[in-house]
C-alpha atoms as a PDB file:
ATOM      1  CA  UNK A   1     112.835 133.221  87.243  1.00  0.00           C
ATOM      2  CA  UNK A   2     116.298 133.754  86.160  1.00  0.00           C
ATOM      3  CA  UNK A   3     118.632 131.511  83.511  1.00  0.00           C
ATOM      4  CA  UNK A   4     121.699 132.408  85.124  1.00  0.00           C
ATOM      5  CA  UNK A   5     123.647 134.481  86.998  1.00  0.00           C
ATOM      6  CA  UNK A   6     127.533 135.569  86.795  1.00  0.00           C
ATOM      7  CA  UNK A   7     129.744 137.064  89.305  1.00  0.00           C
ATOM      8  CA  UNK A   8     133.111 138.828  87.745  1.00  0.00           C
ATOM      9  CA  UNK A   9     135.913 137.218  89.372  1.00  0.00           C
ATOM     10  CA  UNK A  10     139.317 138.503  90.237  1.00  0.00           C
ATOM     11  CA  UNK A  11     140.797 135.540  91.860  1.00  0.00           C
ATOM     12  CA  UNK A  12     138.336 132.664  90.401  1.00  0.00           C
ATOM     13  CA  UNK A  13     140.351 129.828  92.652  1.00  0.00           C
ATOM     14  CA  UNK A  14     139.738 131.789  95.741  1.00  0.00           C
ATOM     15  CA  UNK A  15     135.934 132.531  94.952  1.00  0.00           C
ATOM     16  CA  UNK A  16     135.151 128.799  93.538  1.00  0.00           C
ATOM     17  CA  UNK A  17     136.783 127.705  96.827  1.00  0.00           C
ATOM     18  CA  UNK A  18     134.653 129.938  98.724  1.00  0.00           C
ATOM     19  CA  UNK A  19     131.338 128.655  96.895  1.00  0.00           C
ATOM     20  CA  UNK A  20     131.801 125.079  96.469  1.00  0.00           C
ATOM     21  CA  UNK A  21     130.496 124.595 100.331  1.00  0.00           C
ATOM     22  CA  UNK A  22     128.019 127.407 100.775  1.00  0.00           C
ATOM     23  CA  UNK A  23     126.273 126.391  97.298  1.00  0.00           C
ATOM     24  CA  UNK A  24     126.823 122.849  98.760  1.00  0.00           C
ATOM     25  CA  UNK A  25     124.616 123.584 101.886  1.00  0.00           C
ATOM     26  CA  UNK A  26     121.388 124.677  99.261  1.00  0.00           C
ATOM     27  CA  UNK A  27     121.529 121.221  97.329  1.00  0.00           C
ATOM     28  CA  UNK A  28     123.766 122.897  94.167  1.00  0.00           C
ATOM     29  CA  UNK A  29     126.830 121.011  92.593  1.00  0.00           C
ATOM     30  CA  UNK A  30     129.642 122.037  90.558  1.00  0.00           C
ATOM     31  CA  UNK A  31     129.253 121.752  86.920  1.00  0.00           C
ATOM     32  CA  UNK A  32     131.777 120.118  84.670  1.00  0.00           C
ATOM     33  CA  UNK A  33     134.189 122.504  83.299  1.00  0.00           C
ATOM     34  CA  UNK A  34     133.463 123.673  79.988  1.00  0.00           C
ATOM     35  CA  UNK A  35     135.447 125.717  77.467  1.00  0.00           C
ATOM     36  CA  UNK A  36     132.944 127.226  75.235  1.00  0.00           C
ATOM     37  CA  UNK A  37     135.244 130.141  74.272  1.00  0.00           C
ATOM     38  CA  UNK A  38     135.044 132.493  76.906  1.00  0.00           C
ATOM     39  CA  UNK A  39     136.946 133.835  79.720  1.00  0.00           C
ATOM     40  CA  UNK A  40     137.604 131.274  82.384  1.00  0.00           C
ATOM     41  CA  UNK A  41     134.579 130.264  84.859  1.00  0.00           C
ATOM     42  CA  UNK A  42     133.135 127.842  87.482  1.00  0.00           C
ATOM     43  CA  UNK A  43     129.051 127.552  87.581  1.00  0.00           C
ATOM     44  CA  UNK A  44     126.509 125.518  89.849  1.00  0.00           C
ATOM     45  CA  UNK A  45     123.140 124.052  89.600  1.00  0.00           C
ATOM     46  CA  UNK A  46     120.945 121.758  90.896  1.00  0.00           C
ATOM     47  CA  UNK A  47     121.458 117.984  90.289  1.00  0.00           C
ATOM     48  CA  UNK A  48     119.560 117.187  87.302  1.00  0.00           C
ATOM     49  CA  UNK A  49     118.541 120.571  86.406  1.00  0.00           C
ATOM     50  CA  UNK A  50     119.491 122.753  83.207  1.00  0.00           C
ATOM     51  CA  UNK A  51     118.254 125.986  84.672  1.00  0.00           C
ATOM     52  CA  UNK A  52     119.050 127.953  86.656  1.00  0.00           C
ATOM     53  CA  UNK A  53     122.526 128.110  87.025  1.00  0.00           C
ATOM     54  CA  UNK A  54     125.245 129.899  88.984  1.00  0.00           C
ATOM     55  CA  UNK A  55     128.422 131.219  87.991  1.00  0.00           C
ATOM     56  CA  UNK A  56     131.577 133.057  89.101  1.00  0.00           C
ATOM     57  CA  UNK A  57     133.909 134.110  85.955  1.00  0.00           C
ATOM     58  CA  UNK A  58     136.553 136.596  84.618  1.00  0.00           C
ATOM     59  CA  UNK A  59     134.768 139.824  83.354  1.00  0.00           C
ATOM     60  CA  UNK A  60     134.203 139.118  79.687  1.00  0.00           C
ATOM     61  CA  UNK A  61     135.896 142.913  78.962  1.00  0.00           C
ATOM     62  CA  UNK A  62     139.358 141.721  80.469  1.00  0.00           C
ATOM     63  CA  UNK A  63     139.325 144.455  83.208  1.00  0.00           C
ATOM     64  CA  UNK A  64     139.197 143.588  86.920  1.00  0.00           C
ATOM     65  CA  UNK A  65     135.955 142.235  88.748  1.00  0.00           C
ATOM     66  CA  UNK A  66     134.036 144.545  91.174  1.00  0.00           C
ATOM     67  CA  UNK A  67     131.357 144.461  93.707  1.00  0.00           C
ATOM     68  CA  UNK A  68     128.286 145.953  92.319  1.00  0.00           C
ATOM     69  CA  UNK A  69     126.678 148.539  95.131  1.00  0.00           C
ATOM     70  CA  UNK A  70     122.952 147.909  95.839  1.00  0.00           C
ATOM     71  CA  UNK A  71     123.813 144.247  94.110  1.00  0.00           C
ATOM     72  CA  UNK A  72     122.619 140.859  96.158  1.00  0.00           C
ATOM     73  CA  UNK A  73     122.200 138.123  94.854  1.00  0.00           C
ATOM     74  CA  UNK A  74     119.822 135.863  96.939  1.00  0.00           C
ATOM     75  CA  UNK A  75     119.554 132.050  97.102  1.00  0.00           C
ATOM     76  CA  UNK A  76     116.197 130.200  97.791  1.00  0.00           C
ATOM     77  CA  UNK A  77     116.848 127.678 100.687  1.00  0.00           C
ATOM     78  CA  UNK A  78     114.637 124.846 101.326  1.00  0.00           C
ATOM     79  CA  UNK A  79     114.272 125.263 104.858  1.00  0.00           C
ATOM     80  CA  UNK A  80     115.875 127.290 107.573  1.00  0.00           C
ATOM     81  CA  UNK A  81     118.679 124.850 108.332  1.00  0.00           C
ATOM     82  CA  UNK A  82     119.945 125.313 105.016  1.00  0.00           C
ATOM     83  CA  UNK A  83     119.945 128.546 105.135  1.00  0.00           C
ATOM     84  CA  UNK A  84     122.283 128.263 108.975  1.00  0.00           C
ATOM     85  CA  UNK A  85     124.071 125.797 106.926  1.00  0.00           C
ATOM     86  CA  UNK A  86     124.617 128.363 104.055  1.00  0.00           C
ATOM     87  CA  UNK A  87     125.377 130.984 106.085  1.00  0.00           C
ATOM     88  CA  UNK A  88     127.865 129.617 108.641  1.00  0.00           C
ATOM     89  CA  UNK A  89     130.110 127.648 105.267  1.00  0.00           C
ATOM     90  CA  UNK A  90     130.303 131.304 103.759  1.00  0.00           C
ATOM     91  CA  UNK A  91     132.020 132.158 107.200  1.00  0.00           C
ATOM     92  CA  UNK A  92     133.799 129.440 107.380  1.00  0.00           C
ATOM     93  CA  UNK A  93     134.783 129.885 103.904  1.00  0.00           C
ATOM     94  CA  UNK A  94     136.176 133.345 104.540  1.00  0.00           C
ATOM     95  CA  UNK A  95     132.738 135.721 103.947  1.00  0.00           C
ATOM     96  CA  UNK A  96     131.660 138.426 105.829  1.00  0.00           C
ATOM     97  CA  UNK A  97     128.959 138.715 108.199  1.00  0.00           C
ATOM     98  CA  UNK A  98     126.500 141.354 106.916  1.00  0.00           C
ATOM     99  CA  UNK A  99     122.922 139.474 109.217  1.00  0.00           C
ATOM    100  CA  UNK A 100     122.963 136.714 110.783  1.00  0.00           C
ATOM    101  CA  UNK A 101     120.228 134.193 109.906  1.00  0.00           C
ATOM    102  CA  UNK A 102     117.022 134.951 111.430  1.00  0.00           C
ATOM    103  CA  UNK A 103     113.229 136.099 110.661  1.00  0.00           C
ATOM    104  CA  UNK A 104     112.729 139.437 108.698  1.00  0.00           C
ATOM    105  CA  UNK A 105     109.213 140.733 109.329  1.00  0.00           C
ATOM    106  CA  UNK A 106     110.024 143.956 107.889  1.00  0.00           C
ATOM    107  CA  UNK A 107     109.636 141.833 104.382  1.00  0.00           C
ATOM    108  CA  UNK A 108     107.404 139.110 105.144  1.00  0.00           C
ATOM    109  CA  UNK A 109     106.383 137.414 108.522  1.00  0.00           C
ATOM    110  CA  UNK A 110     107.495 133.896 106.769  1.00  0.00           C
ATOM    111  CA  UNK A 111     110.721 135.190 105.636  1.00  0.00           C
ATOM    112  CA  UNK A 112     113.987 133.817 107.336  1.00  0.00           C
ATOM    113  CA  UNK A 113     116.988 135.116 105.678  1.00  0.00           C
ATOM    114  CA  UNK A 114     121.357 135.464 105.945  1.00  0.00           C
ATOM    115  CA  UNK A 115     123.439 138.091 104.500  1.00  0.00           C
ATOM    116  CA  UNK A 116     127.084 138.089 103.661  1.00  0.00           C
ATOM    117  CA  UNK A 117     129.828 138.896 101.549  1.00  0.00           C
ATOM    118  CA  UNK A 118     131.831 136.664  99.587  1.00  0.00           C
ATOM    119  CA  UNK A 119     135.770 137.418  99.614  1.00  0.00           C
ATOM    120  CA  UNK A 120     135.337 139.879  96.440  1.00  0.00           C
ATOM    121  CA  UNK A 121     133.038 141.870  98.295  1.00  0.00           C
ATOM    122  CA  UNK A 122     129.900 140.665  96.413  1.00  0.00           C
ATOM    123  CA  UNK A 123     126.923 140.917  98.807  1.00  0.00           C
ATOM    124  CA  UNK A 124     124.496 137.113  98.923  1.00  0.00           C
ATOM    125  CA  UNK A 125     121.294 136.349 101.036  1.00  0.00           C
ATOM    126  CA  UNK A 126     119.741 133.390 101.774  1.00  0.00           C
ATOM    127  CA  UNK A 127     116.320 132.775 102.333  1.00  0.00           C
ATOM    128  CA  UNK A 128     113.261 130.561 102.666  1.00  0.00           C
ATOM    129  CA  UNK A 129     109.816 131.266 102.649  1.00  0.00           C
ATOM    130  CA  UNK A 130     107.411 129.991 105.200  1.00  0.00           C
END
């Protein structure tokens, strides 16, 4: 299990805009904004829950964000609607289609994932088991 992730962000309106509904779809809310310092940032967890948490933020360095190549970052969906419901906000939001959501027996025979790319280029799946 993970603490938290971070996405660098070049244009952090655009990408919180992009995430508030697809993180919506999995349950996740926006956390309060925080300055603890740091270069500007927007995170998400689960209602009620410390851990983990999501976040999209100016590079800590100062230089511009970029897409990592081989990086994904996967969400766990509860069911298979969310992860339609995930999928189609994050092309309504202004992602890129990179697999539509459907069963991957090539990983698992229970595994029903969506791939995209959020406006930055940053590559997400979502998935639920079983």
């Amino acid at each position: 299990m993970f603490s938290h992730i971070i996405l660098g962000a070049r244009d952090l309106a655009a990408l919180a805009a992009f995430y508030d509904p697809v993180l919506a779809a999995l349950g996740l809310q926006r956390m309060p904004d925080e300055d603890d310092g740091g270069p500007a940032g927007v995170g998400w967890q689960l209602p009620g829950q410390r851990l983990p948490q999501f976040f999209v933020q100016l590079p800590f360095n100062g230089q511009p964000a970029s897409a990592g190549n081989g990086t994904q970052v996967s969400f766990l969906a509860a069911s298979r609607e969310q992860v339609d419901a995930a999928w189609a906000a994050a092309l309504a939001a202004g992602g890129v289609d990179e697999g539509a959501p459907g069963v991957r027996p090539r990983y698992a025979a229970d595994y029903y994932g969506a791939y995209c790319r959020d406006p930055e280029g940053n590559k997400l799946c979502v998935v639920c088991w079983g």
